[in-house]
C-alpha atoms as a PDB file:
ATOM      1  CA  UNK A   1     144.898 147.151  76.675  1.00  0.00           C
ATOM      2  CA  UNK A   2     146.028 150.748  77.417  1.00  0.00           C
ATOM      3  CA  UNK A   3     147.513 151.560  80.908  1.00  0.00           C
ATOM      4  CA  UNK A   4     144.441 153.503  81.905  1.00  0.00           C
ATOM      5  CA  UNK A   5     142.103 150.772  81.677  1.00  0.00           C
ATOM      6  CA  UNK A   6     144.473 148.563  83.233  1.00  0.00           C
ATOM      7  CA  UNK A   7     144.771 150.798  86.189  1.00  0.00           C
ATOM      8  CA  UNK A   8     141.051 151.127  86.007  1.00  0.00           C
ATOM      9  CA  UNK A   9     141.125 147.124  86.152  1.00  0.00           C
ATOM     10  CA  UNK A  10     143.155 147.088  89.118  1.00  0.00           C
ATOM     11  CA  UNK A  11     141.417 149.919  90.963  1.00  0.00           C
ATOM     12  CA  UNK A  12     138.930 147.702  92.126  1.00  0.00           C
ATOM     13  CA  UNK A  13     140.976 146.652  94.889  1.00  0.00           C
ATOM     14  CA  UNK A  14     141.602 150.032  95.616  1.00  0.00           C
ATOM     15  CA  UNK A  15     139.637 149.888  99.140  1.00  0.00           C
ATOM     16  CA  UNK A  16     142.366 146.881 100.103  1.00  0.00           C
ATOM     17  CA  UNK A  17     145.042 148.688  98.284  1.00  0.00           C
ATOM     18  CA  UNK A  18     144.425 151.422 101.385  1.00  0.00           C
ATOM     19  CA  UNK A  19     143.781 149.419 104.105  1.00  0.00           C
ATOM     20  CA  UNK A  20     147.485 147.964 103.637  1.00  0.00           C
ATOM     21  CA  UNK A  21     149.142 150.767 101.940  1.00  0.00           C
ATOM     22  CA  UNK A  22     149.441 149.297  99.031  1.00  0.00           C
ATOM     23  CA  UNK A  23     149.805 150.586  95.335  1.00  0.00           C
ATOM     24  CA  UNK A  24     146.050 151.605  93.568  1.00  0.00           C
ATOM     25  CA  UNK A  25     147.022 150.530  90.214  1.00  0.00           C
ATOM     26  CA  UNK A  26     150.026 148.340  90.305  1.00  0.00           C
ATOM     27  CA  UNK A  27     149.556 145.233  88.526  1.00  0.00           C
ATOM     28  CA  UNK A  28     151.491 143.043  91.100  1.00  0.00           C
ATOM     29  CA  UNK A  29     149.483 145.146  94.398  1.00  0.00           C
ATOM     30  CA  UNK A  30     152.866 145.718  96.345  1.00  0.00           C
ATOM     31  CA  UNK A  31     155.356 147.527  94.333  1.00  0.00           C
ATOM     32  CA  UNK A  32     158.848 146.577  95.546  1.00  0.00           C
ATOM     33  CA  UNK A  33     158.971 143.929  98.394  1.00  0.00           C
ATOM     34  CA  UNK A  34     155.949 141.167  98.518  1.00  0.00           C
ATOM     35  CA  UNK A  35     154.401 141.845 101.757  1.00  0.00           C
ATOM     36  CA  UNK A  36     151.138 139.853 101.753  1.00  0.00           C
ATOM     37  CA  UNK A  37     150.583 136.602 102.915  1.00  0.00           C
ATOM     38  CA  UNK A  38     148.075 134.302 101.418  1.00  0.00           C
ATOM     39  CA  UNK A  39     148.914 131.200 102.972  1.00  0.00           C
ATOM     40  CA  UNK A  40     147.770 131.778 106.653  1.00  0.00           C
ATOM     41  CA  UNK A  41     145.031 134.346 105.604  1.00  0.00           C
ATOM     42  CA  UNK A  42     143.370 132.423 102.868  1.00  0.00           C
ATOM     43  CA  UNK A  43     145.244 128.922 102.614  1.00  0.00           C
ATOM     44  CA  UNK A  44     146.676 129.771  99.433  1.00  0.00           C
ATOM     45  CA  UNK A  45     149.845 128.478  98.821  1.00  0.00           C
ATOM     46  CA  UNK A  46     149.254 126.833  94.840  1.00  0.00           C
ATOM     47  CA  UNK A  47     147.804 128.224  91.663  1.00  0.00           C
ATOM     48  CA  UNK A  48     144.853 125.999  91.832  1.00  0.00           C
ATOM     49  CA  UNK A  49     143.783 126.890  95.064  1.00  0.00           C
ATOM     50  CA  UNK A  50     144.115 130.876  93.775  1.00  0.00           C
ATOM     51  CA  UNK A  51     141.778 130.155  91.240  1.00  0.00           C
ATOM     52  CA  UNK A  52     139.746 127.995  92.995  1.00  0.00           C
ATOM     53  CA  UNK A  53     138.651 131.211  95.614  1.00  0.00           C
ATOM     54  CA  UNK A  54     137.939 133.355  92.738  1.00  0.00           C
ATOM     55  CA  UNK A  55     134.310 132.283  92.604  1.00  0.00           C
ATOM     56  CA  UNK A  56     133.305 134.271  95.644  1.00  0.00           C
ATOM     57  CA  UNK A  57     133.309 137.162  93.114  1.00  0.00           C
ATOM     58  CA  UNK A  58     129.430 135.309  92.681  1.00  0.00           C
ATOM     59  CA  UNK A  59     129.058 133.524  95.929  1.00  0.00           C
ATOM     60  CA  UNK A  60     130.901 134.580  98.486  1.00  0.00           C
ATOM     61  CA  UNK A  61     129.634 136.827 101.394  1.00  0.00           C
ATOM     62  CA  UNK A  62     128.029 139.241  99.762  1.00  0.00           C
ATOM     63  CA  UNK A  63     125.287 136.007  98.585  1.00  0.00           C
ATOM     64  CA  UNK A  64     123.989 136.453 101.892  1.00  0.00           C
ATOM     65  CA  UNK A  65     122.229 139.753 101.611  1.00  0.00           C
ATOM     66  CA  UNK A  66     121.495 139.895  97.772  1.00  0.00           C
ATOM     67  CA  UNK A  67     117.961 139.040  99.018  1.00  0.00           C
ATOM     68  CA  UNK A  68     117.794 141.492 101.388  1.00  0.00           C
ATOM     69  CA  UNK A  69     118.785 144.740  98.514  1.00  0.00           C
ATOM     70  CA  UNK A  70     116.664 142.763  96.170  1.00  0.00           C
ATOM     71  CA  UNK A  71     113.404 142.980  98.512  1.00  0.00           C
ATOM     72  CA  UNK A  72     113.885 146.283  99.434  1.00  0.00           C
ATOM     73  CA  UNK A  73     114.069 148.275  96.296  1.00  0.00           C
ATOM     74  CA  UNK A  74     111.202 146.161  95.403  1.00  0.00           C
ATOM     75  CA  UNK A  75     108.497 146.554  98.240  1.00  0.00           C
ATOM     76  CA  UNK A  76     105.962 148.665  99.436  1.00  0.00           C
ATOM     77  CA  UNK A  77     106.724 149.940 102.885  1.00  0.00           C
ATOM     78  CA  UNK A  78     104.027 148.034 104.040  1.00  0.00           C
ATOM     79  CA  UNK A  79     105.184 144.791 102.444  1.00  0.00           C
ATOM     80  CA  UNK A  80     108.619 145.289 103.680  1.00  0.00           C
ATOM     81  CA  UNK A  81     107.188 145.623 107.106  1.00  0.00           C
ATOM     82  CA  UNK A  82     105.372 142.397 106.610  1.00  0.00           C
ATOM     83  CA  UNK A  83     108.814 140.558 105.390  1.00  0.00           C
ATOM     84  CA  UNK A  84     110.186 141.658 108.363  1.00  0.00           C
ATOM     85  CA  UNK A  85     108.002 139.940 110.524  1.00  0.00           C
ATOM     86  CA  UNK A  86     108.910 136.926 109.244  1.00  0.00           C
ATOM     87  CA  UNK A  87     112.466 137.038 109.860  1.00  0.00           C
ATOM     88  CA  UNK A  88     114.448 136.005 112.471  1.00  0.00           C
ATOM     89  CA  UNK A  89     116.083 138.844 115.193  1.00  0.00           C
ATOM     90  CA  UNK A  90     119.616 138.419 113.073  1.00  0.00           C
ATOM     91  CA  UNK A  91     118.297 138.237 109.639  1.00  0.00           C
ATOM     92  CA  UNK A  92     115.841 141.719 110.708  1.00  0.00           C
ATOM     93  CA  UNK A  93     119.019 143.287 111.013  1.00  0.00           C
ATOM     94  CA  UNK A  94     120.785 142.407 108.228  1.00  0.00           C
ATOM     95  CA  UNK A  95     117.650 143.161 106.245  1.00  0.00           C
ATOM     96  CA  UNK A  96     116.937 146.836 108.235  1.00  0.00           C
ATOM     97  CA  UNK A  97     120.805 147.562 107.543  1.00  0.00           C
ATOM     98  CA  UNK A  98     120.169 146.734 103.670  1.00  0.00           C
ATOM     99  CA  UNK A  99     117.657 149.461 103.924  1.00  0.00           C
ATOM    100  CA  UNK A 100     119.834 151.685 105.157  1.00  0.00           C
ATOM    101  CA  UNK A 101     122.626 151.173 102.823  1.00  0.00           C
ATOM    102  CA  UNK A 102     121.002 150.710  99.774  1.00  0.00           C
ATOM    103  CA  UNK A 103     120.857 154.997  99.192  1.00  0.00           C
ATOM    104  CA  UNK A 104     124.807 154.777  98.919  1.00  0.00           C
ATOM    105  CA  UNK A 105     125.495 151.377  97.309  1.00  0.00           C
ATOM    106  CA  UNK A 106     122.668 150.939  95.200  1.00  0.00           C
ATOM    107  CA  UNK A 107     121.007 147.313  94.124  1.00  0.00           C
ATOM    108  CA  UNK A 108     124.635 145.536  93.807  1.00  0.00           C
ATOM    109  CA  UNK A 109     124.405 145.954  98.002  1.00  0.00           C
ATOM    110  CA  UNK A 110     127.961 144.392  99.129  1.00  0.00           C
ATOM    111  CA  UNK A 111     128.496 142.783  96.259  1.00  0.00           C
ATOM    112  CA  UNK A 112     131.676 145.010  96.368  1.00  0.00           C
ATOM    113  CA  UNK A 113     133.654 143.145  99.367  1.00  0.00           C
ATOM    114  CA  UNK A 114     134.044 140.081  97.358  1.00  0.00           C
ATOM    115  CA  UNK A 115     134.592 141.348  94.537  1.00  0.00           C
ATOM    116  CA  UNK A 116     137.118 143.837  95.553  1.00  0.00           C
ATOM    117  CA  UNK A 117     138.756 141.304  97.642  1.00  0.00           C
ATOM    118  CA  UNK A 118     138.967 138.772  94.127  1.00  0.00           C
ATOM    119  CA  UNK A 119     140.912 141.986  92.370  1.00  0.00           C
ATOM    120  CA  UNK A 120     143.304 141.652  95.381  1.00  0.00           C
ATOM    121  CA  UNK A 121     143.858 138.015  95.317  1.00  0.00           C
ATOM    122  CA  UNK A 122     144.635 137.946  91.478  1.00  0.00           C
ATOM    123  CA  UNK A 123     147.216 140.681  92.332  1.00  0.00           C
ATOM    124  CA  UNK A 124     148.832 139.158  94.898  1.00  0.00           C
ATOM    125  CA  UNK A 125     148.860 136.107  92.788  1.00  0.00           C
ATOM    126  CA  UNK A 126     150.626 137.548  90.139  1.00  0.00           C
ATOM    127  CA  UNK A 127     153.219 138.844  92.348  1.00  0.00           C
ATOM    128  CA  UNK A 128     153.584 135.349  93.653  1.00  0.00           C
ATOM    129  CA  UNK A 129     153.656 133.871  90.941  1.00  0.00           C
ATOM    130  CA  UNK A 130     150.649 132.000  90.525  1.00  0.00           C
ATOM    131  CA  UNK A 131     149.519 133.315  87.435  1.00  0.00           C
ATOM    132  CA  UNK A 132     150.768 135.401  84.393  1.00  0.00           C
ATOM    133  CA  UNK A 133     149.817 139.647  83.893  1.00  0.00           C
ATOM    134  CA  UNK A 134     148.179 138.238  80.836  1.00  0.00           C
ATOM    135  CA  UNK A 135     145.722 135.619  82.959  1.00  0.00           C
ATOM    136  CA  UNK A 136     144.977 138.578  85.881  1.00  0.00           C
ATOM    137  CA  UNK A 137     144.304 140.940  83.540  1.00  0.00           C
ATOM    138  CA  UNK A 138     141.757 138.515  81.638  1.00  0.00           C
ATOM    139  CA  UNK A 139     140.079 137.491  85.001  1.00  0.00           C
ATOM    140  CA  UNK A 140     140.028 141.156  86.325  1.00  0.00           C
ATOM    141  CA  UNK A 141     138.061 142.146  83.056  1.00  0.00           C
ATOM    142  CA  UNK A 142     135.508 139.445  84.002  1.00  0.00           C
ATOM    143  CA  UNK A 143     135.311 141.315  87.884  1.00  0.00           C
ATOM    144  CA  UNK A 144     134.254 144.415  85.847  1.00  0.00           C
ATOM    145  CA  UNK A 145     131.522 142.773  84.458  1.00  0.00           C
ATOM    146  CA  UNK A 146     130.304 142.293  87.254  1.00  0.00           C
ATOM    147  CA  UNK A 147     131.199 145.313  89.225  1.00  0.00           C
ATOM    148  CA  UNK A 148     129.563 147.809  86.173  1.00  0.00           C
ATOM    149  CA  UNK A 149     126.532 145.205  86.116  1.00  0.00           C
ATOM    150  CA  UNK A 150     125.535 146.089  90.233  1.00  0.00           C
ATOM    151  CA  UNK A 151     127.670 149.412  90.380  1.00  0.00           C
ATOM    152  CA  UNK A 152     126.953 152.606  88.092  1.00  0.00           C
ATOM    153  CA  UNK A 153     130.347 154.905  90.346  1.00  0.00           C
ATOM    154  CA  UNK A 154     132.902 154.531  92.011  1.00  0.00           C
ATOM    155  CA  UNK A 155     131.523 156.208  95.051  1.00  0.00           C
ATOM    156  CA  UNK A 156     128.755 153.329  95.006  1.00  0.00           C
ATOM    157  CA  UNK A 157     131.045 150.778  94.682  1.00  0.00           C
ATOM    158  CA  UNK A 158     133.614 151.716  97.633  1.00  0.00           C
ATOM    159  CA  UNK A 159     130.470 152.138 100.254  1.00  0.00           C
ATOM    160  CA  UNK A 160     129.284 148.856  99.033  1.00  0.00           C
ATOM    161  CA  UNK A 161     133.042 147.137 100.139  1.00  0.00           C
ATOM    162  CA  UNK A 162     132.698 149.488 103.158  1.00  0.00           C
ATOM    163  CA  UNK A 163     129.199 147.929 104.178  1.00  0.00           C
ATOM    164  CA  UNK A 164     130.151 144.473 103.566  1.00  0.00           C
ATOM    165  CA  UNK A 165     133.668 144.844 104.959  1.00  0.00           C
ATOM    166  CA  UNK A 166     131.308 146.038 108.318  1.00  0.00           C
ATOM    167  CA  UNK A 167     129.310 143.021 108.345  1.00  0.00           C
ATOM    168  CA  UNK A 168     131.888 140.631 108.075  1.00  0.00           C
ATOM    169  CA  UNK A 169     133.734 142.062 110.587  1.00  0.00           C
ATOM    170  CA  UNK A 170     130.633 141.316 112.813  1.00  0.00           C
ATOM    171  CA  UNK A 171     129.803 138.224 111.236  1.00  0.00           C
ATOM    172  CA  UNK A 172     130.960 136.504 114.729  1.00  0.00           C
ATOM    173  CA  UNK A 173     129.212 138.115 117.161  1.00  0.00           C
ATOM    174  CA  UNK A 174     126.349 136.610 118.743  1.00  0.00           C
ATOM    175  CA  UNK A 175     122.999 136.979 118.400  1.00  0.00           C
ATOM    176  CA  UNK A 176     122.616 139.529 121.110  1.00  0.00           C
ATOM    177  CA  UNK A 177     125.620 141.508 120.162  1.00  0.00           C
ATOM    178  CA  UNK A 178     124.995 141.405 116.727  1.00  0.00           C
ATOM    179  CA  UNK A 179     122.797 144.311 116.067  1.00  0.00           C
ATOM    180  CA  UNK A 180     124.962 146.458 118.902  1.00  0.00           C
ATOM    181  CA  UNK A 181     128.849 145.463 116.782  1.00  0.00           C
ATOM    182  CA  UNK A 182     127.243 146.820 113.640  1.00  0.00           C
ATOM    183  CA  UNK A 183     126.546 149.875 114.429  1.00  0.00           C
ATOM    184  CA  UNK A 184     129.873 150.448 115.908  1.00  0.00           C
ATOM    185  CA  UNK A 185     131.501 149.619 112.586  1.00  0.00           C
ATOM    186  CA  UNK A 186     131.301 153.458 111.539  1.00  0.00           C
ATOM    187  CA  UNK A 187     133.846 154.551 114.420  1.00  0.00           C
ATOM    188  CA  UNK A 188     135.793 151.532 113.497  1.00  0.00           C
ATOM    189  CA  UNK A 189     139.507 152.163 113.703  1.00  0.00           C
ATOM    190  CA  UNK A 190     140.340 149.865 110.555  1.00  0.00           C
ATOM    191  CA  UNK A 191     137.422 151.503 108.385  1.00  0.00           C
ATOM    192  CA  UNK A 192     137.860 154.829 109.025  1.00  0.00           C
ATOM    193  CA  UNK A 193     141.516 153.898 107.556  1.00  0.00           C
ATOM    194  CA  UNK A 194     140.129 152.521 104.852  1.00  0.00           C
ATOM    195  CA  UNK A 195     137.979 155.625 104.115  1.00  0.00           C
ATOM    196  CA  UNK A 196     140.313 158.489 104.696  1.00  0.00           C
ATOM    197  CA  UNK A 197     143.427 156.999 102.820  1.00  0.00           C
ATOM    198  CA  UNK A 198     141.056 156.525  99.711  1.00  0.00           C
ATOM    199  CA  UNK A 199     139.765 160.293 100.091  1.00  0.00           C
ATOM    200  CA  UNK A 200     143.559 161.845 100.249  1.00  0.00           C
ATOM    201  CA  UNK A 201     145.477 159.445  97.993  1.00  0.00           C
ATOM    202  CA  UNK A 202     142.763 157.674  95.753  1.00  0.00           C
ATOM    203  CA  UNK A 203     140.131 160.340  94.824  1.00  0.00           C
ATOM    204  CA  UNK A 204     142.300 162.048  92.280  1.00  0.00           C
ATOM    205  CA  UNK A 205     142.807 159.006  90.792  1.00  0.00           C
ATOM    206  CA  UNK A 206     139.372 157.623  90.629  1.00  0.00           C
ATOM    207  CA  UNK A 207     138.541 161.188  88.979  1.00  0.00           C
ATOM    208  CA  UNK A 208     140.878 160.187  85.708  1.00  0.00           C
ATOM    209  CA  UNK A 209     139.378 156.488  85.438  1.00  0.00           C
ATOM    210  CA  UNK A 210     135.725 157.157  85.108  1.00  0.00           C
ATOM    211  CA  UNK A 211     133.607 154.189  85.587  1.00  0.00           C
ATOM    212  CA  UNK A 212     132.235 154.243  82.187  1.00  0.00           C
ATOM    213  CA  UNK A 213     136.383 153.567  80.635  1.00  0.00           C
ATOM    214  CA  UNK A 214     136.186 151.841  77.711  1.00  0.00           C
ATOM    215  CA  UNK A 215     137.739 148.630  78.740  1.00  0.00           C
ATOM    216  CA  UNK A 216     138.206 146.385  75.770  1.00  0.00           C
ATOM    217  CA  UNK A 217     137.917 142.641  76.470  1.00  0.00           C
ATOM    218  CA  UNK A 218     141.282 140.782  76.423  1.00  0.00           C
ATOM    219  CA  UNK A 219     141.662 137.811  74.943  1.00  0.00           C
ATOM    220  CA  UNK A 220     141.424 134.463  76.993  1.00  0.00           C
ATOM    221  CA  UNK A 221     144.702 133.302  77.699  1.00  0.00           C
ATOM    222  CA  UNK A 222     145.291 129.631  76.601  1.00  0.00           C
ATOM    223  CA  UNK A 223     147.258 128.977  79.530  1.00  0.00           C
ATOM    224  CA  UNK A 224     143.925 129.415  81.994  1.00  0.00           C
ATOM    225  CA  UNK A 225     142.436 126.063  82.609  1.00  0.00           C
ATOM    226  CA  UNK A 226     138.779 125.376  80.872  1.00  0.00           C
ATOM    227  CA  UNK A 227     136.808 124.732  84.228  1.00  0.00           C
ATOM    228  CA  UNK A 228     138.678 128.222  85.426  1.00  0.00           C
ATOM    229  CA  UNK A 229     136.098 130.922  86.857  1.00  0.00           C
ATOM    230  CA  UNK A 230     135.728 133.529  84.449  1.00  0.00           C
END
């Protein structure tokens, strides 16, 4: 695999890659001195728990509002007004902000935030140790399946980690505060970050890896275990 589709590969932690000033395309995440911590963050500490996370690429947060984008793009207004009535308070605003969203993500919704999020892990894992450039760059092909299958841009793909990076940030607030938190996660100091470091030091970038990069399918590394998520 050429170095532009692995950089392509690796871009899709890109929106992490800003938030900690991290490198877009480096296969190990931080260049130079390791700097994350998996252990308290995600109790990873082994190999088998690393690969063990990876499948919230298909159900991790993002499982919770697939409905939600699916119903939309799919409804009359006045059947969407009907769903709605049938919801609880919570679930009418996670299904009122799908509606908003789904202009700048698109059907794949937040898909985005766990997948991104999967790129990051198998990074960090490399530079830990966990598992070989050969096995990350296997298991990061199998990401862009996914990510090209609900995505069809970048730009799509980013505001999809955005919006489910929002709602997880909200994801403990009450019932009453719910509604009031998410709204506030536009002036958010961390996302705002996240936004403008991507717009001065990514957007070049993303402008020489096109979504539509060849990417040719590596071959399955022998040393990945059988009942591994790919």
């Amino acid at each position: 695999m050429d170095e532009s589709a692995q950089h392509w590969l690796h871009a899709l932690s890109a929106p992490m890659a800003a938030l900690n000033g991290a490198s877009y395309t480096a296969a190990e995440y931080f260049e130079g001195e390791d700097q994350t911590d998996l252990e308290s963050g995600w109790g990873i500490s082994t190999r088998a728990q690393l690969l063990d996370v990876l499948g919230m690429a298909d159900n991790g947060h993002a499982s919770e509002m697939s409905n939600a984008y699916w119903q939309f793009q799919r409804c009359l207004p006045s059947q969407w007004q009907a769903l709605l009535a049938t919801l609880t308070p919570r679930d009418q605003v996670k299904y009122n902000y799908a509606a908003r969203t789904f202009p700048d993500c698109g059907p794949g919704g937040t898909r985005a935030w766990d997948i991104g999020r999967m790129s990051f892990l198998l990074r960090a894992g490399v530079k830990k140790g966990h598992i070989s450039r050969d096995e990350s760059l296997y298991l990061h092909y199998r990401l862009a399946l996914r990510a090209r299958h609900y995505y069809n841009r970048w730009d799509s793909y980013i505001a999809g980690y955005l919006f489910g990076k929002a709602l997880w940030n909200v994801s403990d607030s009450s019932d009453e505060t719910f509604a009031a938190n998410l709204e506030r996660q536009g002036n958010e100091h961390w996302n705002r970050c996240i936004a403008l470091n991507l717009r001065i030091g990514a957007n070049a970038l993303l402008a020489d890896l096109p979504w539509e990069l060849p990417l040719p399918e590596p071959e399955r590394p022998a040393s990945l275990e059988e009942d591994c998520w790919s």
